[in-house]
N, C-alpha and C. Protein backbone atom coordinates (compact mmCIF):
# COMPACT_ATOMS: atom_id res chain seq x y z
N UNK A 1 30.86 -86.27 91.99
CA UNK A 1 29.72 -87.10 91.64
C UNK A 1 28.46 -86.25 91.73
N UNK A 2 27.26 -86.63 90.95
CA UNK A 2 26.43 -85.67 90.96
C UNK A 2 25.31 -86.80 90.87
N UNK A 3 24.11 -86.60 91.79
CA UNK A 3 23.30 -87.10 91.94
C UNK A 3 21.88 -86.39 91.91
N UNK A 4 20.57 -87.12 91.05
CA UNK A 4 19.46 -86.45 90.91
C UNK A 4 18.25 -87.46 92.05
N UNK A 5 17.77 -86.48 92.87
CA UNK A 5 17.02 -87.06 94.02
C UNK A 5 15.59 -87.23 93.60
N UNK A 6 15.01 -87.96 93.30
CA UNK A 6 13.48 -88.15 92.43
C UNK A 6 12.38 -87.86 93.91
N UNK A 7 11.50 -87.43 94.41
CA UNK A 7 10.23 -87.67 95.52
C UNK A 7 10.68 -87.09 96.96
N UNK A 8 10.24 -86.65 98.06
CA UNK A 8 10.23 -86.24 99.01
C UNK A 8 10.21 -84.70 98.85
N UNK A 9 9.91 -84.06 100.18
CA UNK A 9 9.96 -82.70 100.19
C UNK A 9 11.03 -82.51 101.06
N UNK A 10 11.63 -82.65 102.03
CA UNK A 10 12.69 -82.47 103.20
C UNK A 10 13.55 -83.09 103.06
N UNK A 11 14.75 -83.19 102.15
CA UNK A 11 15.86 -84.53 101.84
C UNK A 11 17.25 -83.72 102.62
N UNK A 12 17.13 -82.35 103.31
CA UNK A 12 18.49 -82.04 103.94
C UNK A 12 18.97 -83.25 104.71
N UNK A 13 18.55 -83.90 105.72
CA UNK A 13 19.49 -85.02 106.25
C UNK A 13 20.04 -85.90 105.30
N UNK A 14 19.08 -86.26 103.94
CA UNK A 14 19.88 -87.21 103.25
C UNK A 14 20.95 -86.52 102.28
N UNK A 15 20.75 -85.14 102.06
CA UNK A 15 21.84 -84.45 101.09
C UNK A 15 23.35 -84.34 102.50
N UNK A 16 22.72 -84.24 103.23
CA UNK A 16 24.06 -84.44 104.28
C UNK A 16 25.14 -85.92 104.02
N UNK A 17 24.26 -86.80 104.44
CA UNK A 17 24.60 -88.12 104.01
C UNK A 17 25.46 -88.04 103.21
N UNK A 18 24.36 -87.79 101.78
CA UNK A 18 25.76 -88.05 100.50
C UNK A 18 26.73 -86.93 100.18
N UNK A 19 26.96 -85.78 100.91
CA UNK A 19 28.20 -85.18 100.50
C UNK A 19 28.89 -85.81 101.78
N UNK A 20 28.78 -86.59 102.56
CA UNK A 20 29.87 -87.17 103.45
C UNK A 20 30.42 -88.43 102.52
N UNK A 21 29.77 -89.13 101.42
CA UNK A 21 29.83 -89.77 100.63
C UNK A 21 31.09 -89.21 99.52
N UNK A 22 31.28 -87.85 99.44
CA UNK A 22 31.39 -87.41 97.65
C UNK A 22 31.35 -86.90 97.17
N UNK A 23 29.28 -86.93 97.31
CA UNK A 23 28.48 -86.41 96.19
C UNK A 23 29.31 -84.98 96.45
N UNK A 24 29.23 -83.99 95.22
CA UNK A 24 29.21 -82.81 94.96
C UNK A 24 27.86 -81.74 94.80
N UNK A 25 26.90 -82.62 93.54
CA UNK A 25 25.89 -82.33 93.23
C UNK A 25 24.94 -82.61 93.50
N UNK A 26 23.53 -82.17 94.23
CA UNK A 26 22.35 -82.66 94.46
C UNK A 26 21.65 -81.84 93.36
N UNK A 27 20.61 -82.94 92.89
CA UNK A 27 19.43 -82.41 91.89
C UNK A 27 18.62 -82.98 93.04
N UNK A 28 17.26 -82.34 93.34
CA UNK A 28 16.13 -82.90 93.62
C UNK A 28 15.05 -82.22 92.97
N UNK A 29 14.27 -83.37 92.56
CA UNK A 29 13.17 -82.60 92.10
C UNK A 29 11.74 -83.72 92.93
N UNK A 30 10.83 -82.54 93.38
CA UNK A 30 9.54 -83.38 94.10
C UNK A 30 9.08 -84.48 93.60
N UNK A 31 8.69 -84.49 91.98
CA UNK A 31 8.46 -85.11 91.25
C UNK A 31 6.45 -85.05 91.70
N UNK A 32 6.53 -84.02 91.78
CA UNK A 32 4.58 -83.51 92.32
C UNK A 32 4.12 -83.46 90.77
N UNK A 33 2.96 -83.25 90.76
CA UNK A 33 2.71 -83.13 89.13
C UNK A 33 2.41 -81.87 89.56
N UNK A 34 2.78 -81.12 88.15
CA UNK A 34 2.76 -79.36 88.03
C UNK A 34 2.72 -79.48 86.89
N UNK A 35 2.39 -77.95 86.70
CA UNK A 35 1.85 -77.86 85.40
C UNK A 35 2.87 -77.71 84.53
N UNK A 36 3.89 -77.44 84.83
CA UNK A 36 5.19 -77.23 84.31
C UNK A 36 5.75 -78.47 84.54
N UNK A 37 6.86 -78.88 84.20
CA UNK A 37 7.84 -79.63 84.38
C UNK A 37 7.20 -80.77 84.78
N UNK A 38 6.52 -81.25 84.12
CA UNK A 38 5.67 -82.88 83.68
C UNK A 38 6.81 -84.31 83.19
N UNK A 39 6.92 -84.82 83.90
CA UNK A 39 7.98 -85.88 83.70
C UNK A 39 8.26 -85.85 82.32
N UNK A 40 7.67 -85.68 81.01
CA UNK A 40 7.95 -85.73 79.71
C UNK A 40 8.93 -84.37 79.50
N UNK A 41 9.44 -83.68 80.63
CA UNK A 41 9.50 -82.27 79.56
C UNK A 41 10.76 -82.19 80.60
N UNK A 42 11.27 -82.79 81.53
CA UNK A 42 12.00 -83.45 82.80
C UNK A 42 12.59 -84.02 82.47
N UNK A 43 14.04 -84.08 81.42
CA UNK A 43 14.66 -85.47 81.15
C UNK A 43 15.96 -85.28 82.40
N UNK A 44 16.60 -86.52 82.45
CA UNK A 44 17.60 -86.73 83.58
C UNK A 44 18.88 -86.15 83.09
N UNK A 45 19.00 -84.80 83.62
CA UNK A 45 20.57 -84.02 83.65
C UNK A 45 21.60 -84.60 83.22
N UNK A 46 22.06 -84.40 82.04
CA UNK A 46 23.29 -85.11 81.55
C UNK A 46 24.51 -86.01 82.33
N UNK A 47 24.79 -84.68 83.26
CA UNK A 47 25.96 -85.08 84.12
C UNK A 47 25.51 -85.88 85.28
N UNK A 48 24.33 -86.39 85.65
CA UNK A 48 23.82 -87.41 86.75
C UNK A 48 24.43 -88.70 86.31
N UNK A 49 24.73 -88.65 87.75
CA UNK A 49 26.00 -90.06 87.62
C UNK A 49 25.06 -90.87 88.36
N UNK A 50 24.10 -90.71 89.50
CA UNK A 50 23.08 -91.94 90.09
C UNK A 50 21.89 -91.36 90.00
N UNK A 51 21.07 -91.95 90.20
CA UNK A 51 19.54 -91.68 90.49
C UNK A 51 19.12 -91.97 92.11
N UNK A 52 18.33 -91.37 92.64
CA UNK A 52 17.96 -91.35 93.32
C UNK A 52 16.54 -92.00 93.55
N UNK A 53 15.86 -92.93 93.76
CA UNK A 53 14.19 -93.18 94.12
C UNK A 53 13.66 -92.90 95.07
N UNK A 54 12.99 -91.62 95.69
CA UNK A 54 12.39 -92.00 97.26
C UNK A 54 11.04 -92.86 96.87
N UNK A 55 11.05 -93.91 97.27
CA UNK A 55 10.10 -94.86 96.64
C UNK A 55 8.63 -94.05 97.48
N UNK A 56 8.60 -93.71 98.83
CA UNK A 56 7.35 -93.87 99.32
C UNK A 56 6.56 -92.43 98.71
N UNK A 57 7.41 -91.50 97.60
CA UNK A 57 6.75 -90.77 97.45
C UNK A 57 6.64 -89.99 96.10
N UNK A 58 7.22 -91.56 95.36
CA UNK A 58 6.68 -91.56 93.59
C UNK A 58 5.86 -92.61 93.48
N UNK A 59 4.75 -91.88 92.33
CA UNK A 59 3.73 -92.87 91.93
C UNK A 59 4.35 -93.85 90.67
N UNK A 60 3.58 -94.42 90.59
CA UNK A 60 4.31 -96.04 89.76
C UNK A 60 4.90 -95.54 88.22
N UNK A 61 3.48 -94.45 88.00
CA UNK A 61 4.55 -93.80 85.99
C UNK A 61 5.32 -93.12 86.44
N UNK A 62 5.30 -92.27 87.11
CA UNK A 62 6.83 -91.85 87.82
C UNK A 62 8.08 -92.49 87.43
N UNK A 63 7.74 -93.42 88.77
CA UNK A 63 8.82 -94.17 88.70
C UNK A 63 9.27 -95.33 87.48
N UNK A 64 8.33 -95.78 86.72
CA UNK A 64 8.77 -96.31 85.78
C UNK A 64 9.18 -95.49 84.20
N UNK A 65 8.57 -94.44 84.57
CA UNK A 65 9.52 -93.32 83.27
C UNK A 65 10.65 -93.26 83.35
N UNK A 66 11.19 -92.99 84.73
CA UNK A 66 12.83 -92.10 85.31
C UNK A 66 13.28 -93.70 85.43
N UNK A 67 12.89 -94.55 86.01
CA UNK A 67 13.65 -96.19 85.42
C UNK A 67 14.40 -96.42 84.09
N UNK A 68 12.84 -96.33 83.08
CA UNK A 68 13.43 -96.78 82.15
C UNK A 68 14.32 -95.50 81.43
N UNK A 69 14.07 -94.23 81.60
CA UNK A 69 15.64 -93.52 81.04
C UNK A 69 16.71 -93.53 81.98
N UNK A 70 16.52 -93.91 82.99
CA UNK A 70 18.19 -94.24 83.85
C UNK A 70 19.16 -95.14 82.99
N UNK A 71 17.89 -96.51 82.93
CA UNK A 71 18.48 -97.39 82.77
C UNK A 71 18.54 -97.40 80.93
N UNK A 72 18.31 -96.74 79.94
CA UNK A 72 18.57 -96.32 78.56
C UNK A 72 20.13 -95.71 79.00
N UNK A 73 20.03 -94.80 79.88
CA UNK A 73 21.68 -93.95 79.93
C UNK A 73 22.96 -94.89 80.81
N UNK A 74 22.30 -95.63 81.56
CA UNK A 74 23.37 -96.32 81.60
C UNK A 74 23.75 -96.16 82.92
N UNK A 75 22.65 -95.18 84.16
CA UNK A 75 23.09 -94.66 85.16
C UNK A 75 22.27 -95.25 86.16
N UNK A 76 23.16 -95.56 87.51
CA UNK A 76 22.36 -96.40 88.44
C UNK A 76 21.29 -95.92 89.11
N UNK A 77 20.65 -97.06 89.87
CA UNK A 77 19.67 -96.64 90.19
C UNK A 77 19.35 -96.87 92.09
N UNK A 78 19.15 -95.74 92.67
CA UNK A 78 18.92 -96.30 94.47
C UNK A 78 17.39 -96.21 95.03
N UNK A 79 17.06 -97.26 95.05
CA UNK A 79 15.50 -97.18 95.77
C UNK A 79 15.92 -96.85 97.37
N UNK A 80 14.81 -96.31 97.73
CA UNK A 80 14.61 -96.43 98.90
C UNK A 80 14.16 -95.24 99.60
N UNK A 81 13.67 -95.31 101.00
CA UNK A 81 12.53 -94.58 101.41
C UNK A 81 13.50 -93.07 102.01
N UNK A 82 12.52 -92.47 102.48
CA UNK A 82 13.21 -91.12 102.63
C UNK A 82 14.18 -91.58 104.13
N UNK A 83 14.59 -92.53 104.47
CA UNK A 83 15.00 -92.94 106.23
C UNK A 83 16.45 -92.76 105.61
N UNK A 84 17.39 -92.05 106.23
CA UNK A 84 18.90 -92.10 106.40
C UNK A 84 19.40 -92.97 105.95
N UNK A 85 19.00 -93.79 106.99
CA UNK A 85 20.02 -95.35 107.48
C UNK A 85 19.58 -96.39 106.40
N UNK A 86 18.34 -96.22 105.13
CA UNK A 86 17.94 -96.88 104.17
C UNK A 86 18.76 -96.72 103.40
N UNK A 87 18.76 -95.22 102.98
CA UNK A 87 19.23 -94.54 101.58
C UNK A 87 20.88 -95.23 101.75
N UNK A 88 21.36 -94.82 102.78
CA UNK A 88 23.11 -94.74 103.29
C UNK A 88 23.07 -96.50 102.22
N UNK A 89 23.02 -97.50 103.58
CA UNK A 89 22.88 -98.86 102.56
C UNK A 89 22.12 -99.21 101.59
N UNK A 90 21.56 -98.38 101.16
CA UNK A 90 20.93 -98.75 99.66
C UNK A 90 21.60 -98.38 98.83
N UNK A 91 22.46 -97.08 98.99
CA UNK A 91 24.03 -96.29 98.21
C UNK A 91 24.94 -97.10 98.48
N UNK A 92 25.42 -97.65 99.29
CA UNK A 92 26.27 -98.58 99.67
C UNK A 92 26.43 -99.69 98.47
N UNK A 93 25.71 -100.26 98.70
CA UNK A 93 24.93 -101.42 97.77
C UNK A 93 25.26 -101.03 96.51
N UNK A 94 24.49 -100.27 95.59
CA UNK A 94 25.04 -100.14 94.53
C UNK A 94 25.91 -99.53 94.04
N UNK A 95 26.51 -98.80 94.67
CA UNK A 95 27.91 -98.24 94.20
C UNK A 95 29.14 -99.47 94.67
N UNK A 96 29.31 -100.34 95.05
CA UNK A 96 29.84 -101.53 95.47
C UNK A 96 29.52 -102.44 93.92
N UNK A 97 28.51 -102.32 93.54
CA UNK A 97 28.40 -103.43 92.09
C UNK A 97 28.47 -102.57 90.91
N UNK A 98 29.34 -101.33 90.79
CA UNK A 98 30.23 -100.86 89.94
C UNK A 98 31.62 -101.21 89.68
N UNK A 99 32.00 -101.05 88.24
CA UNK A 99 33.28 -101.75 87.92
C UNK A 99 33.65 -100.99 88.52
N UNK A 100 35.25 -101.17 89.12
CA UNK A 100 36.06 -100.28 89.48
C UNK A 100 36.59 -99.28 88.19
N UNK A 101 35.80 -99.70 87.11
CA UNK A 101 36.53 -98.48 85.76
C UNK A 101 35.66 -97.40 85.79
N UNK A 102 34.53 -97.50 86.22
CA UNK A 102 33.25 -96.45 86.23
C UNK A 102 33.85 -95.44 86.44
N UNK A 103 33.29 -94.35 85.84
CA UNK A 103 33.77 -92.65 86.25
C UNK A 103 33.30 -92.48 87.08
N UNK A 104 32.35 -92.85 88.09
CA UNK A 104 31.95 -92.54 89.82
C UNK A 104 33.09 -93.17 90.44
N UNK A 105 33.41 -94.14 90.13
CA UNK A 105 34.31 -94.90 91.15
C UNK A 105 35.89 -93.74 90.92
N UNK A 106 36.07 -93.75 89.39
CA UNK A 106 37.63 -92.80 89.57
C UNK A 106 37.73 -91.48 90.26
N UNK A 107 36.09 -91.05 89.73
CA UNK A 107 36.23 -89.57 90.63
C UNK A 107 36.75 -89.69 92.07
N UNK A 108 36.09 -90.89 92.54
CA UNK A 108 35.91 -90.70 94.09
C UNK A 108 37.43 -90.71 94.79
N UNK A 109 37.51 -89.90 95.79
CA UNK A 109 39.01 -89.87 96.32
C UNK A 109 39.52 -90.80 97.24
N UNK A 110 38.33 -91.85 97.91
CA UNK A 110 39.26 -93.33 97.96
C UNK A 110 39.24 -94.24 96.85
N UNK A 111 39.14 -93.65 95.58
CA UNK A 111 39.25 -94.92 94.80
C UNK A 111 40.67 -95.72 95.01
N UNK A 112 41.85 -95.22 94.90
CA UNK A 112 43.24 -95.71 95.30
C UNK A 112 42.79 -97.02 96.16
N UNK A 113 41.96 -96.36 97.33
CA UNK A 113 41.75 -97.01 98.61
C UNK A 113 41.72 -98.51 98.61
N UNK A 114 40.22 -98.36 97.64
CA UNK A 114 39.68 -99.55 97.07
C UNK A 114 40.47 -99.88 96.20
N UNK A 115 40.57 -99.62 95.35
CA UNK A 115 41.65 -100.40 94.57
C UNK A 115 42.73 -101.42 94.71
N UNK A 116 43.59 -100.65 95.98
CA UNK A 116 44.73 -101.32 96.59
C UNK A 116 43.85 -102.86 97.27
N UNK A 117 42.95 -102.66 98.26
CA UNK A 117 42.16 -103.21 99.08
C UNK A 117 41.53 -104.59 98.13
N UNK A 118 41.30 -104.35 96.63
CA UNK A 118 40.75 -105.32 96.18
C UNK A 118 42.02 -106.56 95.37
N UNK A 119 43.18 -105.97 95.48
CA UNK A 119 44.10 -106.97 94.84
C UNK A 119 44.32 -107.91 95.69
């Protein structure tokens, strides 16, 4: 699974988190304005399977640019603040209201788990 982390500067505890999760891939990007890499010129990495929001540290076009192309591609979306124990159940949460056909869910190596668990 490969995930793109939108806001914060220090996300090692939460990149910990999600490879205990899975994840394989972390993208983060600050999402600071620079002169380079201006949200228009920034599109969301093909292979990003979730999005990431650190809400407390994107501004509102920010966050409503990388919204509305998440949600054009079809890829979920996790708010929440840079705190561990937020992000953890805020990932929780929406990876739970994926079909079990989703290509996040087959990658994952308890999918069996769940699977069996939901008949």
């Amino acid at each position: 699974m490969s995930v793109l982390i939108l806001g914060g500067d220090k996300i090692s505890p939460l990149e910990t988190m999600l490879r205990d999760f899975g994840v394989e891939r972390i993208i983060h990007w600050t999402a600071r304005n620079q002169k380079r890499g201006r949200k228009q010129d920034k599109p969301i990495p093909v292979d990003v399977n979730v999005v990431v929001m650190l809400t407390n540290f994107l501004n509102h076009n920010a966050m409503k640019h990388y919204r509305a192309e998440a949600k054009s591609k079809d890829i979920p979306i996790v708010y929440s603040t840079r705190n561990v124990e937020c992000l953890k159940q805020e990932f929780i949460s929406v990876l739970n209201k994926l079909d079990r056909e989703s290509e996040i869910c087959k990658e994952c190596e308890h999918y069996l788990t769940c699977y069996e668990r939901s008949k």
